[in-house]
Protein backbone atom coordinates (compact mmCIF):
# COMPACT_ATOMS: atom_id res chain seq x y z
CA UNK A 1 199.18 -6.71 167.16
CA UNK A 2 201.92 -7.79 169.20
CA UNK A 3 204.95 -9.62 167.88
CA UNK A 4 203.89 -13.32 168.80
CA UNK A 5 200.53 -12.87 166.88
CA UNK A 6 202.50 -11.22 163.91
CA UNK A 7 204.56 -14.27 164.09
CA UNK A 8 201.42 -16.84 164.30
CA UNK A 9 199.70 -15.09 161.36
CA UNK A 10 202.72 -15.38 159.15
CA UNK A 11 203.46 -18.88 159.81
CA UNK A 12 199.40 -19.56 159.33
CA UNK A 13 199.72 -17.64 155.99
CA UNK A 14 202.64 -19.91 155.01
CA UNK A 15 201.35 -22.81 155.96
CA UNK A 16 198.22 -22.20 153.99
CA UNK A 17 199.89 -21.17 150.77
CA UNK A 18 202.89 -24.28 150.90
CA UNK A 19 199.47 -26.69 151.34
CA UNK A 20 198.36 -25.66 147.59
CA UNK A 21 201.81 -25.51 146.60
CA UNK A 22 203.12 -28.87 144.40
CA UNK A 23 206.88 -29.63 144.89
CA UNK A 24 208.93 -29.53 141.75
CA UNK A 25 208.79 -33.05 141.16
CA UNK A 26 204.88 -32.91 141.00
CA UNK A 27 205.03 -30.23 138.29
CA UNK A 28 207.23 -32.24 136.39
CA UNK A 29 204.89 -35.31 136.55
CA UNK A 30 202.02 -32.83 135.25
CA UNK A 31 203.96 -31.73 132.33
CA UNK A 32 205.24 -35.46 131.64
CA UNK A 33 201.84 -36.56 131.89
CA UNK A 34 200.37 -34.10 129.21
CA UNK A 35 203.02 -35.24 126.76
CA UNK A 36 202.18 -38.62 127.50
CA UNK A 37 198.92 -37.56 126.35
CA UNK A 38 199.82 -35.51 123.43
CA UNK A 39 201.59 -38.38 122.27
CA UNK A 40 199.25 -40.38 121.56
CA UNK A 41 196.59 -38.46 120.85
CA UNK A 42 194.73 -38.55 124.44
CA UNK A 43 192.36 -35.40 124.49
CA UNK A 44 191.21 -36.78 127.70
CA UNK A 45 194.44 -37.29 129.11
CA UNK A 46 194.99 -33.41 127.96
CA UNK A 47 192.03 -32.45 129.81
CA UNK A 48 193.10 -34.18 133.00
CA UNK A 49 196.31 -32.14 133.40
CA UNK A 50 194.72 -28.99 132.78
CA UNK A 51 192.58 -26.58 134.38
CA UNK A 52 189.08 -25.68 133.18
CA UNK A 53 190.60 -21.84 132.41
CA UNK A 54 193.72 -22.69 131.18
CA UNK A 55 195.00 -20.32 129.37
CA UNK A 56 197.86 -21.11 126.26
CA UNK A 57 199.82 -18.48 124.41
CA UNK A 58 201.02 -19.66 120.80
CA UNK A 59 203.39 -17.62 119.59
CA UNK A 60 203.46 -16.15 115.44
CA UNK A 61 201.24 -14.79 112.69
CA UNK A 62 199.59 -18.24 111.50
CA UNK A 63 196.04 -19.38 111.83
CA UNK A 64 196.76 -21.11 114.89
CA UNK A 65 198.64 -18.29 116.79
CA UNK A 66 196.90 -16.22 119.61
CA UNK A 67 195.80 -17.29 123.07
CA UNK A 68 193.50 -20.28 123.64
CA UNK A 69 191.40 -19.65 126.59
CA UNK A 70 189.68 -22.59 128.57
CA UNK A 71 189.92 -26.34 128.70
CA UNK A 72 187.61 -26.33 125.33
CA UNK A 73 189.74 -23.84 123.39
CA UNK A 74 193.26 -25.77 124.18
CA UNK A 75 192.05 -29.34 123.46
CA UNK A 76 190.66 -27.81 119.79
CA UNK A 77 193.98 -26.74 119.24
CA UNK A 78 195.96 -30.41 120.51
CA UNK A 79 193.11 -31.92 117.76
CA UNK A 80 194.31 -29.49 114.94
CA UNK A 81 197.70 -30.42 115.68
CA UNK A 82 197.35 -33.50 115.79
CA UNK A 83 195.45 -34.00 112.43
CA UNK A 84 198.61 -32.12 110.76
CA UNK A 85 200.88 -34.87 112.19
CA UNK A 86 203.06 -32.47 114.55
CA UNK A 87 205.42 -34.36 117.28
CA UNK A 88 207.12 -33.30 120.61
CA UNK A 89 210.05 -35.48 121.67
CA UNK A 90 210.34 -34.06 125.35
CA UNK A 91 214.43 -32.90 126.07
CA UNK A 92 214.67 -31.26 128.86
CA UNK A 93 212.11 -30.63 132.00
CA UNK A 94 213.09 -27.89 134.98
CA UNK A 95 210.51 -26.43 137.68
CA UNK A 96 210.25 -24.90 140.85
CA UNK A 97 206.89 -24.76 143.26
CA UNK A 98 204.93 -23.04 140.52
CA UNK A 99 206.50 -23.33 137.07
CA UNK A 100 207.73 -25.95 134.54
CA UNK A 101 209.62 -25.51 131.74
CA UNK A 102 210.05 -27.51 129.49
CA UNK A 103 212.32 -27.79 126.05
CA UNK A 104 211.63 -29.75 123.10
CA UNK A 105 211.88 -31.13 119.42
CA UNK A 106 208.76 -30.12 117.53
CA UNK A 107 208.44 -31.75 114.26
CA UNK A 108 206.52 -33.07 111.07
CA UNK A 109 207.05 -35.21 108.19
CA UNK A 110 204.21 -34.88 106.09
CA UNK A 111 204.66 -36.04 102.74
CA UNK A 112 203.63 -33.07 100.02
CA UNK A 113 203.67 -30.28 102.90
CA UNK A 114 206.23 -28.15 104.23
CA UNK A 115 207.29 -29.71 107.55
CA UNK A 116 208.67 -28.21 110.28
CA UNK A 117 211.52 -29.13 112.95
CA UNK A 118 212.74 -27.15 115.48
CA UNK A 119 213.33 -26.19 119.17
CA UNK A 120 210.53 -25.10 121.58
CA UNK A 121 210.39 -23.92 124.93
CA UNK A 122 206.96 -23.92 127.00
CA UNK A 123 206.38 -22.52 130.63
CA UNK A 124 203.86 -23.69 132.30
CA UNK A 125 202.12 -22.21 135.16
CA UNK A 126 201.07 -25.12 137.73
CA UNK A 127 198.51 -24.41 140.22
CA UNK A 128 196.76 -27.40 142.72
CA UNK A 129 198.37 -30.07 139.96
CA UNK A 130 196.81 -28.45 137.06
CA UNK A 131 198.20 -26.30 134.08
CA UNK A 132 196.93 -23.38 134.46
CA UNK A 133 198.97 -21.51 132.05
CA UNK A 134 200.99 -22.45 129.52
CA UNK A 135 203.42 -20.19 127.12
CA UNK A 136 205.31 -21.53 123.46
CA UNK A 137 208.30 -19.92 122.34
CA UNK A 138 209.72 -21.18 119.60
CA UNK A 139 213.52 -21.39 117.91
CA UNK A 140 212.41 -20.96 114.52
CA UNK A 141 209.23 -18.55 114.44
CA UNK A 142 209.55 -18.24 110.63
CA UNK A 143 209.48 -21.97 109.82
CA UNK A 144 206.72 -22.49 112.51
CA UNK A 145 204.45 -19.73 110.64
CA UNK A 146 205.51 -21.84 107.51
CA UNK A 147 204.67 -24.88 108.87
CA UNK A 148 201.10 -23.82 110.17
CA UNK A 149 200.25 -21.73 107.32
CA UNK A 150 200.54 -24.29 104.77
CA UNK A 151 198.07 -26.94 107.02
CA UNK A 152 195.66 -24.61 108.24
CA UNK A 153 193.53 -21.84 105.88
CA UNK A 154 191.66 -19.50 107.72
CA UNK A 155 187.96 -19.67 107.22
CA UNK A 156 186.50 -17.62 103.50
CA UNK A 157 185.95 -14.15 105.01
CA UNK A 158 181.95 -14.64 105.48
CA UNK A 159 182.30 -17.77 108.10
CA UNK A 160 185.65 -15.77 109.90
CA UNK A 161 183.40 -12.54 110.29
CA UNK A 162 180.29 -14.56 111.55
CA UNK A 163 179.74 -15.17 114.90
């Protein structure tokens, strides 16, 4: 290969990868619009920011933790936290061509439960506009596994061994 077809196939390959590639700004909007969503309680709008394999890491040793894989899996989760009246007041948004992260208030008041209140950091994988990828860390790990323990019991050991 000589070097002006080396240079036409590397400019072809860049071309082709900055065409799937979102500018920051995008990424951001993706992110915004799932908390938008989350906020009020919009599984669809979840579903419309995120990819049918999206895969989400929740941090902790509560019935909730582990990785939720697919579309189906995540919006189960955004349900269950939902019904246990947990918020996200957005603080802070940063991204590049492929990544958002994003930092935030997570809270409940919940009258008669333990509630929870503290920092969280996601990053999100964005791929053609949708999350593809999506990983919690929390500031408190210890008051999350509170939190989720005392509004979530796993199933009674028959229904959690039965598939």
């Amino acid at each position: 290969m000589n070097k002006l077809t080396k240079t036409i196939a590397v400019a072809a390959t860049l071309c082709a990868k900055s065409a799937f590639a979102q500018s920051p700004e995008d990424n951001i909007k993706v992110v915004q619009d799932f908390f938008a969503a989350y906020g009020n309680n919009d599984l669809d709008g979840i579903a419309a920011v995120m990819d049918e394999n999206v895969r989400w890491h929740i941090p902790g040793r509560h019935p909730l933790s582990g990785t939720k894989n697919g579309r189906d899996e995540v919006l189960a989760l955004f349900a269950e936290l939902g019904s246990a009246g947990f918020k996200a007041d957005p603080i802070y948004f940063g991204a590049d061509e492929s990544y958002v992260v994003d930092i935030h208030r997570g809270w409940s008041n919940v009258e008669g439960k333990p509630n929870v209140d503290t920092t969280w950091a996601l990053v999100y994988r964005i791929e053609d506009g949708k999350i593809v990828e999506a990983t919690n860390l929390s500031a408190d790990q210890d008051a999350a596994n509170t939190f989720f323990w005392s509004n979530y019991d796993l199933k009674p050991i028959p229904e959690r061994l039965a598939n």
